[in-house]
Structure formats: C-alpha cells, structure tokens
PDB file of N, CA and C in Angstrom:
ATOM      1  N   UNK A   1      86.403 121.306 149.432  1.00  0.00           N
ATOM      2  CA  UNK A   1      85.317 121.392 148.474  1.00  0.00           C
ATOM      3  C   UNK A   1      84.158 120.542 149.012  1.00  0.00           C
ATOM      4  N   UNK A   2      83.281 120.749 148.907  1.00  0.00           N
ATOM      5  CA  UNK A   2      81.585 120.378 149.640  1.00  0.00           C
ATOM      6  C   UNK A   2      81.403 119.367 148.644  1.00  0.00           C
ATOM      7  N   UNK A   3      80.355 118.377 149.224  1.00  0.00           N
ATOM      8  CA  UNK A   3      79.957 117.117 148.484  1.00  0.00           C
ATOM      9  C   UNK A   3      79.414 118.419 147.088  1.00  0.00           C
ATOM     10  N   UNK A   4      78.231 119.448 147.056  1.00  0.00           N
ATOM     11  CA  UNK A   4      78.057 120.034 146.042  1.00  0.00           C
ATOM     12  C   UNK A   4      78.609 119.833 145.023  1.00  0.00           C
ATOM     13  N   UNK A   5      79.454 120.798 146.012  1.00  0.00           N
ATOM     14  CA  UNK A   5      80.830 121.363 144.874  1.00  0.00           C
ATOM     15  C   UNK A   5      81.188 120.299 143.929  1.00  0.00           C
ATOM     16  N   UNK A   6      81.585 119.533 144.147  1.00  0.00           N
ATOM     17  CA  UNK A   6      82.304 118.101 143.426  1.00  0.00           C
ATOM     18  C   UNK A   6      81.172 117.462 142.367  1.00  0.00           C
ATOM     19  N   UNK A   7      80.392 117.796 143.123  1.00  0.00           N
ATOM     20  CA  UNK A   7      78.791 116.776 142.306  1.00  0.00           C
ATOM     21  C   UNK A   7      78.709 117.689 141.427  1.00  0.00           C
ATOM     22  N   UNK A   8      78.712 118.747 141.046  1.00  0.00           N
ATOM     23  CA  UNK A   8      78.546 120.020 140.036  1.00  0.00           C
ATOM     24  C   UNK A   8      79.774 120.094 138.951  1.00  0.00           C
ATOM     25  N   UNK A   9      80.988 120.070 139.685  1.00  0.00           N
ATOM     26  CA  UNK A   9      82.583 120.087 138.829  1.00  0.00           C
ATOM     27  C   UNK A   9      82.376 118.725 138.263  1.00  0.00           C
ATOM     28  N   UNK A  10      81.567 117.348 138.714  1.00  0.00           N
ATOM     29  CA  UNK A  10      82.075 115.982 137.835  1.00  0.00           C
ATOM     30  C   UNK A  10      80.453 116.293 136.851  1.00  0.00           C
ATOM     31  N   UNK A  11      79.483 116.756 137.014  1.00  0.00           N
ATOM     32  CA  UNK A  11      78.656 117.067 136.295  1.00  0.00           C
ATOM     33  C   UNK A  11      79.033 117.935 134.979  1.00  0.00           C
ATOM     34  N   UNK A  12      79.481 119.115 135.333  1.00  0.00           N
ATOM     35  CA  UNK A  12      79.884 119.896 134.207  1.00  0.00           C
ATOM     36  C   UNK A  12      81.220 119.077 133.270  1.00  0.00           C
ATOM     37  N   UNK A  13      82.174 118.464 134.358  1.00  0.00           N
ATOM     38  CA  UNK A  13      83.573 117.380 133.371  1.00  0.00           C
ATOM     39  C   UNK A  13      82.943 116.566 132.229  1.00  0.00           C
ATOM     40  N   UNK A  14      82.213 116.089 132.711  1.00  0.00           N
ATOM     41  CA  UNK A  14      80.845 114.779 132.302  1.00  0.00           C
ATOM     42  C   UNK A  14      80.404 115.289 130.499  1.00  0.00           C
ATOM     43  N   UNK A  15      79.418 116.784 131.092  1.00  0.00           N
ATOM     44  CA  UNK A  15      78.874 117.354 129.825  1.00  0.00           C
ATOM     45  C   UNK A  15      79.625 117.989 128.829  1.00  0.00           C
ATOM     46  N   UNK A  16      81.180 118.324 129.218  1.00  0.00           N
ATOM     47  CA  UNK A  16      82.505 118.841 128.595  1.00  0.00           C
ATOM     48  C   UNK A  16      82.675 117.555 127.703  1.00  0.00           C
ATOM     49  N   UNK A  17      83.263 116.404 128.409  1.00  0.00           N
ATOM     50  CA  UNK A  17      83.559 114.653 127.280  1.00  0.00           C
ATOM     51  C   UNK A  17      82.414 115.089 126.492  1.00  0.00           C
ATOM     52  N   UNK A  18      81.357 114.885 126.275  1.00  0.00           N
ATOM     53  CA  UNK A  18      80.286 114.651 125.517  1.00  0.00           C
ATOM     54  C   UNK A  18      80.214 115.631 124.594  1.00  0.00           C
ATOM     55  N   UNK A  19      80.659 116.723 125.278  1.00  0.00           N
ATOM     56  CA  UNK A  19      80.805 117.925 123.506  1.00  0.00           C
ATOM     57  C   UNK A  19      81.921 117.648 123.027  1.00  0.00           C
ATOM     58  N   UNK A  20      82.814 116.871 123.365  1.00  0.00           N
ATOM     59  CA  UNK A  20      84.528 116.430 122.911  1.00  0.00           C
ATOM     60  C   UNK A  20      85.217 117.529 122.902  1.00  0.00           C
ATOM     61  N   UNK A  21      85.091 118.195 124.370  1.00  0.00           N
ATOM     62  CA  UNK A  21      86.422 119.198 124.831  1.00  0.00           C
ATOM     63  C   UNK A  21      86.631 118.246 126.091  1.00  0.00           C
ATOM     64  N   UNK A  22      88.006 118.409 125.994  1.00  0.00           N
ATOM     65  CA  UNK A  22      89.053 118.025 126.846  1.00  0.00           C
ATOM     66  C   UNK A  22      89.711 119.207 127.265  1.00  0.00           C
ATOM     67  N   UNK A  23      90.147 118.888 128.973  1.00  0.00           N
ATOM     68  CA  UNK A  23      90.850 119.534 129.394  1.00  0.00           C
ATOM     69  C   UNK A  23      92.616 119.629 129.441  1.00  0.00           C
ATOM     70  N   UNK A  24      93.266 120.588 129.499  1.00  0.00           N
ATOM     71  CA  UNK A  24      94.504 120.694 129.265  1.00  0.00           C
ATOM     72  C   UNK A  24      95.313 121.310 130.165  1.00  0.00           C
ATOM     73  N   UNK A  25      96.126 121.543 130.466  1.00  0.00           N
ATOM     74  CA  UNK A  25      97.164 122.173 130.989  1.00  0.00           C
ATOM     75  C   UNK A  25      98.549 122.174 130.859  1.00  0.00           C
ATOM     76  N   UNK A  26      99.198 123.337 129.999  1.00  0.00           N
ATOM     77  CA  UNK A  26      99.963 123.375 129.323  1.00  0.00           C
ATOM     78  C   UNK A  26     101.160 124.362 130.003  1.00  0.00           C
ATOM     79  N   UNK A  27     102.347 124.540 129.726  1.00  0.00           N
ATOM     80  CA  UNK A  27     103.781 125.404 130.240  1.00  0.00           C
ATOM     81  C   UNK A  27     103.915 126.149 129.264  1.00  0.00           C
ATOM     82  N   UNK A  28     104.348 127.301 129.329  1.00  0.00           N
ATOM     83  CA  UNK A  28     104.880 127.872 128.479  1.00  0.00           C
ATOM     84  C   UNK A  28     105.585 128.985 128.851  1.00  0.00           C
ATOM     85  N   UNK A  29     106.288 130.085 127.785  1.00  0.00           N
ATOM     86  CA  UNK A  29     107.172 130.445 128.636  1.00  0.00           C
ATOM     87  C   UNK A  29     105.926 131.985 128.139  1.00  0.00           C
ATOM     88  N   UNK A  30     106.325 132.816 129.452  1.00  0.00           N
ATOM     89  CA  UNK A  30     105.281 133.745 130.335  1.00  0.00           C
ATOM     90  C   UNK A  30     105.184 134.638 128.853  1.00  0.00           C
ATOM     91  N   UNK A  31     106.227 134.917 128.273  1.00  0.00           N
ATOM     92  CA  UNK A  31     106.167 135.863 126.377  1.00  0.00           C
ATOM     93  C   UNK A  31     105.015 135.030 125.843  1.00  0.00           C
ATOM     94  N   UNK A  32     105.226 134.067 125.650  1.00  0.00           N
ATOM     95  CA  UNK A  32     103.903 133.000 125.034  1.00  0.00           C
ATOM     96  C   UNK A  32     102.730 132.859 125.903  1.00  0.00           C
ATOM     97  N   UNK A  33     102.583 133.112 126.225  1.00  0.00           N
ATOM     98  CA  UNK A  33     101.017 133.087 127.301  1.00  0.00           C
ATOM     99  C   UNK A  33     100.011 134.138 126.231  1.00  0.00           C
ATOM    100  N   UNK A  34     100.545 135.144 126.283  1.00  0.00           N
ATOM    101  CA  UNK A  34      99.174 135.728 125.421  1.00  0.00           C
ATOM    102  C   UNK A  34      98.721 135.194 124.051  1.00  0.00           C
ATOM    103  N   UNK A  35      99.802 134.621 123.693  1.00  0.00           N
ATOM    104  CA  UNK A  35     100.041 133.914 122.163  1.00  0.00           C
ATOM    105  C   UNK A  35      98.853 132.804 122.336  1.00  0.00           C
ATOM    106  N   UNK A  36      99.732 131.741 123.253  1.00  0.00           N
ATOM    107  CA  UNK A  36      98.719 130.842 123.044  1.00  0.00           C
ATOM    108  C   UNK A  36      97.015 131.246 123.569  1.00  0.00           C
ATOM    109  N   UNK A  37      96.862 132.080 124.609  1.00  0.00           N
ATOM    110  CA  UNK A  37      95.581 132.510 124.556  1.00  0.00           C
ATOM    111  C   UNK A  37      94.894 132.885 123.507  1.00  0.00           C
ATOM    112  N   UNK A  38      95.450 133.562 122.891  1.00  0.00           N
ATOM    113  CA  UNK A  38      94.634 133.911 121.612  1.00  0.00           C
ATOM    114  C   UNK A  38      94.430 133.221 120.692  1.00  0.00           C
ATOM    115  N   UNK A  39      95.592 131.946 120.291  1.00  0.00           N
ATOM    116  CA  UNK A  39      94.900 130.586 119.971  1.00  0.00           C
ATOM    117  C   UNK A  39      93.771 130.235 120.231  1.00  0.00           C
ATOM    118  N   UNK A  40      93.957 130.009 121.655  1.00  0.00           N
ATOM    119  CA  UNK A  40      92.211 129.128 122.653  1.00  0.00           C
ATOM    120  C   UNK A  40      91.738 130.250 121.744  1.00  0.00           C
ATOM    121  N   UNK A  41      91.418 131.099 121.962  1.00  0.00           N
ATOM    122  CA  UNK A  41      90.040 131.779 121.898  1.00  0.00           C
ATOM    123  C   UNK A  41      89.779 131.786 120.396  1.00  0.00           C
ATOM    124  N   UNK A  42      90.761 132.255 119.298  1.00  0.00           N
ATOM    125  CA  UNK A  42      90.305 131.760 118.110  1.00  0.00           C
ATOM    126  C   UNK A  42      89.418 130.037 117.454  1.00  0.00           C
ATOM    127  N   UNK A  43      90.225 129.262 118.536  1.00  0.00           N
ATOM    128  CA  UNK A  43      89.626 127.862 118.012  1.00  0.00           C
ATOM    129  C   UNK A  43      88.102 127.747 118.746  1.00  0.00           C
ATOM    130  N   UNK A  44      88.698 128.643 119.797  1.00  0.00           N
ATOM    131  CA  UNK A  44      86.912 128.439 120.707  1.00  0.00           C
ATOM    132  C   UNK A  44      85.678 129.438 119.576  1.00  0.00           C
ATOM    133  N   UNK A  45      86.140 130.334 119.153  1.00  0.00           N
ATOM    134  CA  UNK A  45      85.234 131.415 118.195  1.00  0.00           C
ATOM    135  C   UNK A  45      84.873 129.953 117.558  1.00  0.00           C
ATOM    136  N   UNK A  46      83.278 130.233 116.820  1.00  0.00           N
ATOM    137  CA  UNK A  46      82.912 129.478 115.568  1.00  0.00           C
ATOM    138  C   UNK A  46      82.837 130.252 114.517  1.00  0.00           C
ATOM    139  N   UNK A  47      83.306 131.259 114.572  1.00  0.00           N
ATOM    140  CA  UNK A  47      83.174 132.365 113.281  1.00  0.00           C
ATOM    141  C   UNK A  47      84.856 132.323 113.142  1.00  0.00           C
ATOM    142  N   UNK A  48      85.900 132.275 113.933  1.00  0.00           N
ATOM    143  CA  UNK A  48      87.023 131.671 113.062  1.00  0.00           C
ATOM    144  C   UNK A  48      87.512 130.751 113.243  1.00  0.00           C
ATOM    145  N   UNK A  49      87.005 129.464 114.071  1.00  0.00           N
ATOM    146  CA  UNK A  49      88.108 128.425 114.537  1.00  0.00           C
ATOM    147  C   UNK A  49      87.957 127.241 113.019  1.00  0.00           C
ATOM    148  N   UNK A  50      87.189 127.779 112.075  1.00  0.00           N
ATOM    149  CA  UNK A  50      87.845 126.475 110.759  1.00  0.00           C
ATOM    150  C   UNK A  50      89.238 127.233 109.860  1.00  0.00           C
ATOM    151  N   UNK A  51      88.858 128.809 109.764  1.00  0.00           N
ATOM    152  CA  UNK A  51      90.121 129.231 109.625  1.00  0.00           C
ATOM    153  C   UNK A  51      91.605 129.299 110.118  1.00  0.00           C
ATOM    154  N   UNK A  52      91.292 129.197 111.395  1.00  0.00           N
ATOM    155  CA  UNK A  52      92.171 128.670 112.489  1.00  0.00           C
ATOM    156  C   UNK A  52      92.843 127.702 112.360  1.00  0.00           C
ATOM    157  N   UNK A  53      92.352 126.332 112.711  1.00  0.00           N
ATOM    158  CA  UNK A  53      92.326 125.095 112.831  1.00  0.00           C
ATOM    159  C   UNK A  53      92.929 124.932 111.353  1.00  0.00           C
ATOM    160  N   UNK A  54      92.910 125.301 110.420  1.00  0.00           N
ATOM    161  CA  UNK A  54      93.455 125.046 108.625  1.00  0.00           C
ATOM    162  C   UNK A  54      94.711 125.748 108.667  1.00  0.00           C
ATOM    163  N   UNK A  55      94.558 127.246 109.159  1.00  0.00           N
ATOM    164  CA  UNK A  55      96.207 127.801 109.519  1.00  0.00           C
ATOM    165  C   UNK A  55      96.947 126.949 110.045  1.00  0.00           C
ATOM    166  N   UNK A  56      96.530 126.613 111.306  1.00  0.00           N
ATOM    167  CA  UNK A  56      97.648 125.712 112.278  1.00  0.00           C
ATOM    168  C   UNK A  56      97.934 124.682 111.493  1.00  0.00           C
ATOM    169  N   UNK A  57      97.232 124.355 111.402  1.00  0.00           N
ATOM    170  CA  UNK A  57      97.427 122.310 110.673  1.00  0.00           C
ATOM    171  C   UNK A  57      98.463 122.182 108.842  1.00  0.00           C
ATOM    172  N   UNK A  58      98.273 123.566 108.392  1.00  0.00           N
ATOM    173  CA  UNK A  58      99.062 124.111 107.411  1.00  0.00           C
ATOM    174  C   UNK A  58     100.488 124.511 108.133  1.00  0.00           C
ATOM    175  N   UNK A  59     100.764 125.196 108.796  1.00  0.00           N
ATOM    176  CA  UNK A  59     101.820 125.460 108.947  1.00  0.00           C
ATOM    177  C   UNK A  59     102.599 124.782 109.978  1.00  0.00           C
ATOM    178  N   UNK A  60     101.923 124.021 110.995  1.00  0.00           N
ATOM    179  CA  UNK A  60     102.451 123.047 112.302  1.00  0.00           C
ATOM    180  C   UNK A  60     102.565 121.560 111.957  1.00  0.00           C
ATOM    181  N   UNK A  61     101.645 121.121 111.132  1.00  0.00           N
ATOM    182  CA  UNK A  61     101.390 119.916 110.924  1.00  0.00           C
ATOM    183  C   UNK A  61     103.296 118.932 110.226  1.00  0.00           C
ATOM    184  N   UNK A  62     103.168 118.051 110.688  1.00  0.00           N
ATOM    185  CA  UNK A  62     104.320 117.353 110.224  1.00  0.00           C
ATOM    186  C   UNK A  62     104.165 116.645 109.162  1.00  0.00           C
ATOM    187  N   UNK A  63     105.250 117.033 108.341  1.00  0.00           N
ATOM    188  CA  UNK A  63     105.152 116.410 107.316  1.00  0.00           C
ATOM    189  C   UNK A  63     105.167 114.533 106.634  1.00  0.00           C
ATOM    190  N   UNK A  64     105.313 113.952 105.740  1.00  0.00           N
ATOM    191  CA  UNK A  64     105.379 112.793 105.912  1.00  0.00           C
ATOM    192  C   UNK A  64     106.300 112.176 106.476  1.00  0.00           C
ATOM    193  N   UNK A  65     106.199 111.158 107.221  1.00  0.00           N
ATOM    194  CA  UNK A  65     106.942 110.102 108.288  1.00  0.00           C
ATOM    195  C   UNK A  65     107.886 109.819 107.100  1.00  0.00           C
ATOM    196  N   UNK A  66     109.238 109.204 107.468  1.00  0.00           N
ATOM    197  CA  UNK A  66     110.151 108.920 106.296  1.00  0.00           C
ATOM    198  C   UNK A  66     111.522 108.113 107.127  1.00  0.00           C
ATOM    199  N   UNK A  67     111.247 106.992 106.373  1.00  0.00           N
ATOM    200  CA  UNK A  67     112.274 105.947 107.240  1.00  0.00           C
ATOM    201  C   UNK A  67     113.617 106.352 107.683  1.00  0.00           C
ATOM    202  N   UNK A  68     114.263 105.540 108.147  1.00  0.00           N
ATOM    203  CA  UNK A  68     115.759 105.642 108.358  1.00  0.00           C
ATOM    204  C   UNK A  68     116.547 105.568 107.075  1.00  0.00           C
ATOM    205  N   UNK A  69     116.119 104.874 106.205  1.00  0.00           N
ATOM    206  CA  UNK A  69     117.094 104.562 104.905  1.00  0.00           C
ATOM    207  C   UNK A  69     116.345 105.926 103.836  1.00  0.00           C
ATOM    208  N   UNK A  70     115.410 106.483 103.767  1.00  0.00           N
ATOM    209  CA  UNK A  70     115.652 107.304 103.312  1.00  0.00           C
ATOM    210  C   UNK A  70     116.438 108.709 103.768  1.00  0.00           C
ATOM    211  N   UNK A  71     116.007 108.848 105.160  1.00  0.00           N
ATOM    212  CA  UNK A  71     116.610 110.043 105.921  1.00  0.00           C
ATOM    213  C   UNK A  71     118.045 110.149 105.348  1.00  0.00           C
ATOM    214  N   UNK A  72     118.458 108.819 105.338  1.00  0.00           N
ATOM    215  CA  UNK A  72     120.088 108.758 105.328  1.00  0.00           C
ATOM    216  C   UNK A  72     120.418 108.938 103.543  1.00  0.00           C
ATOM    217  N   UNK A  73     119.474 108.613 103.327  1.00  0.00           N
ATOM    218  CA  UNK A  73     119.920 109.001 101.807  1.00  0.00           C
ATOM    219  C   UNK A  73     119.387 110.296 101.394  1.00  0.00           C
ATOM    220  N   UNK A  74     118.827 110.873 101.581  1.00  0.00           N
ATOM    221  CA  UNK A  74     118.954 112.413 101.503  1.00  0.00           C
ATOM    222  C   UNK A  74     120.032 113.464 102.088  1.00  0.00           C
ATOM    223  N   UNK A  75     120.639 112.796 103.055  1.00  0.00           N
ATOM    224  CA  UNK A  75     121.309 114.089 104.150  1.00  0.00           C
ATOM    225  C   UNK A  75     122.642 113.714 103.489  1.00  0.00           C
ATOM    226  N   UNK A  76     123.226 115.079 103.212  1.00  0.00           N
ATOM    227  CA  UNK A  76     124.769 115.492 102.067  1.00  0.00           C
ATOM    228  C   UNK A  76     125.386 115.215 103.541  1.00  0.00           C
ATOM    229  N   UNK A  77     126.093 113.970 102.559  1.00  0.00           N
ATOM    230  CA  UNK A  77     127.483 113.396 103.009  1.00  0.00           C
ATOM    231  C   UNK A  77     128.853 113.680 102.331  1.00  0.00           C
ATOM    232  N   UNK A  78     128.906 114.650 101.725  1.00  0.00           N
ATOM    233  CA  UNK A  78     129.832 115.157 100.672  1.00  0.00           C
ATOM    234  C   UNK A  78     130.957 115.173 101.440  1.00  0.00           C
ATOM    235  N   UNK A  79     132.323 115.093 101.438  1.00  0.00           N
ATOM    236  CA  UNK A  79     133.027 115.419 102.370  1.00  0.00           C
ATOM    237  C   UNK A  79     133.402 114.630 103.279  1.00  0.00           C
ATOM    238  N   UNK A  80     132.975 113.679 103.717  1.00  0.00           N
ATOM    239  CA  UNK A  80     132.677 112.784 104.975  1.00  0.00           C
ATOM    240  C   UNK A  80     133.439 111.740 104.586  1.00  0.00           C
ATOM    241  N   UNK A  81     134.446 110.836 105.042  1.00  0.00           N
ATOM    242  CA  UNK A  81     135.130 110.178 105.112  1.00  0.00           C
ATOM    243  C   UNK A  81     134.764 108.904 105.730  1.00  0.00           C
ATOM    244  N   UNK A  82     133.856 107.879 105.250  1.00  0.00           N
ATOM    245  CA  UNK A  82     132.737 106.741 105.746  1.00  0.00           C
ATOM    246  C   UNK A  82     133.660 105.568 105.708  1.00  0.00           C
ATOM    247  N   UNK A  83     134.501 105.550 105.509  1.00  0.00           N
ATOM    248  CA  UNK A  83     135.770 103.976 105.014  1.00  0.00           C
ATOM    249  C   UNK A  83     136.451 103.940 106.549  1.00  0.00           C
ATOM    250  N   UNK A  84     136.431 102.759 106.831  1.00  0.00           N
ATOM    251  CA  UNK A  84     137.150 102.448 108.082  1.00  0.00           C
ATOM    252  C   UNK A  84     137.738 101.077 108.335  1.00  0.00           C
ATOM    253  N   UNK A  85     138.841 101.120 109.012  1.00  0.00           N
ATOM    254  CA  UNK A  85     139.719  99.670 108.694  1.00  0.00           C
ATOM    255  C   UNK A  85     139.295  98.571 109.478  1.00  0.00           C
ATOM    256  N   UNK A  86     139.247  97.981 108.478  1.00  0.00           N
ATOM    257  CA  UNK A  86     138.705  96.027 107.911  1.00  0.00           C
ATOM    258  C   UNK A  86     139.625  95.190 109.110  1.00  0.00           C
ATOM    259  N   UNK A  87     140.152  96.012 110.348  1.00  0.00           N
ATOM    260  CA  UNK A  87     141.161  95.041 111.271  1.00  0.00           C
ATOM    261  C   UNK A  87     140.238  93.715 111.354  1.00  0.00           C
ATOM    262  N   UNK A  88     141.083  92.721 111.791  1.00  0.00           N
ATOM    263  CA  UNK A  88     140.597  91.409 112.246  1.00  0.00           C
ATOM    264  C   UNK A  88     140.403  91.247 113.340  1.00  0.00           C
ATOM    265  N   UNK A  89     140.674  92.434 114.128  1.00  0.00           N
ATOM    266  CA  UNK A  89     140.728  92.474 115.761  1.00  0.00           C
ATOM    267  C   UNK A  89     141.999  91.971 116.881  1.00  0.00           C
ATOM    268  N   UNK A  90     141.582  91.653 117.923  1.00  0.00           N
ATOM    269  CA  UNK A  90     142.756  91.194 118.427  1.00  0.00           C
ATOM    270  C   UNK A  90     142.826  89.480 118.637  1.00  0.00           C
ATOM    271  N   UNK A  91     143.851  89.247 119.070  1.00  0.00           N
ATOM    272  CA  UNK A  91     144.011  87.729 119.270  1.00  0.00           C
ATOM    273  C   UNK A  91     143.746  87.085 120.291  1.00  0.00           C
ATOM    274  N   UNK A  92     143.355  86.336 120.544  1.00  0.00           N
ATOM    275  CA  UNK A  92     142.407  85.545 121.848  1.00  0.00           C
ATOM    276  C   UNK A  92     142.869  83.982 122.107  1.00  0.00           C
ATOM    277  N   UNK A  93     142.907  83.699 123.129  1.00  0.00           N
ATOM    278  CA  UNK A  93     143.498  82.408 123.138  1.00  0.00           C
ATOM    279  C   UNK A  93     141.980  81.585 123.625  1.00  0.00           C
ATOM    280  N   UNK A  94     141.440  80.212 123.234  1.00  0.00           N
ATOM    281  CA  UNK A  94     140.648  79.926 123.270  1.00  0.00           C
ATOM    282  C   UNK A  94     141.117  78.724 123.815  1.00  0.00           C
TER     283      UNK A  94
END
C-alpha cells in the first residue's frame, strides 16, 4: 500500500470515529451471513434503523442482572436430595 493509500484509509478511519461508527469484524456461520447483512443495512437505513435498533434491543437485550442467591432461589429443587453427612473426617496425628 503507497504512502497515499494509507494517508487516505487513516483519513477516512479518522472521519468514521467522529460520526461514531466503528469498525467490526465478525464470524458467523455462512446460513447467517445474509441474515446478519440485512441487519447492517437496516441499522445503516435512516428510514428504518430506529425501528430496527427497538426490535433488536426488545427481543436480544438481556434481561435484569440477578445475583447468585436469587438464581438459586428460583431454580426447582424439588426432588433433589441436598443433606449430606456431618462426618468429622479422618484422624490425624499431630
């Protein structure tokens, strides 16, 4: 790549930060390629990317964070046999 070249690609990177697009590069599997394209291009549209952007964030978005002590008190333990013996261990000469 020519001094140009480079002076033009960190020029255009430059004016990309400043509109707050970031670049990406993502895997996916080759069935999903058109999928997620048509993502990009919906969020890139301005005639649908707030409809967009409200779909996704509705249906992808994670729900509230939720500790360990609640996790555990929600998830059916019905059945489950949690009692285990009180041994004193073994004997040790000190």
């Amino acid at each position: 790549m020519s001094s140009a070249q480079k002076k033009a690609l960190s020029n255009y990177r430059r004016r990309q930060r400043r509109r707050g697009v970031v670049r990406l590069e993502i895997q996916v599997h080759k069935d999903d390629a058109p999928l997620v394209r048509g993502v990009v291009k919906a969020l890139a549209d301005p005639a649908r990317e707030a409809e967009t952007r409200a779909l996704l964030r509705e249906r992808l978005q994670a729900g509230p964070s939720r500790g360990l002590k609640a996790l555990l008190a929600s998830a059916p333990l019905d059945g489950i046999d949690l009692e285990r013996d009180r041994g004193t261990g073994r004997d040790v000469d000190l």
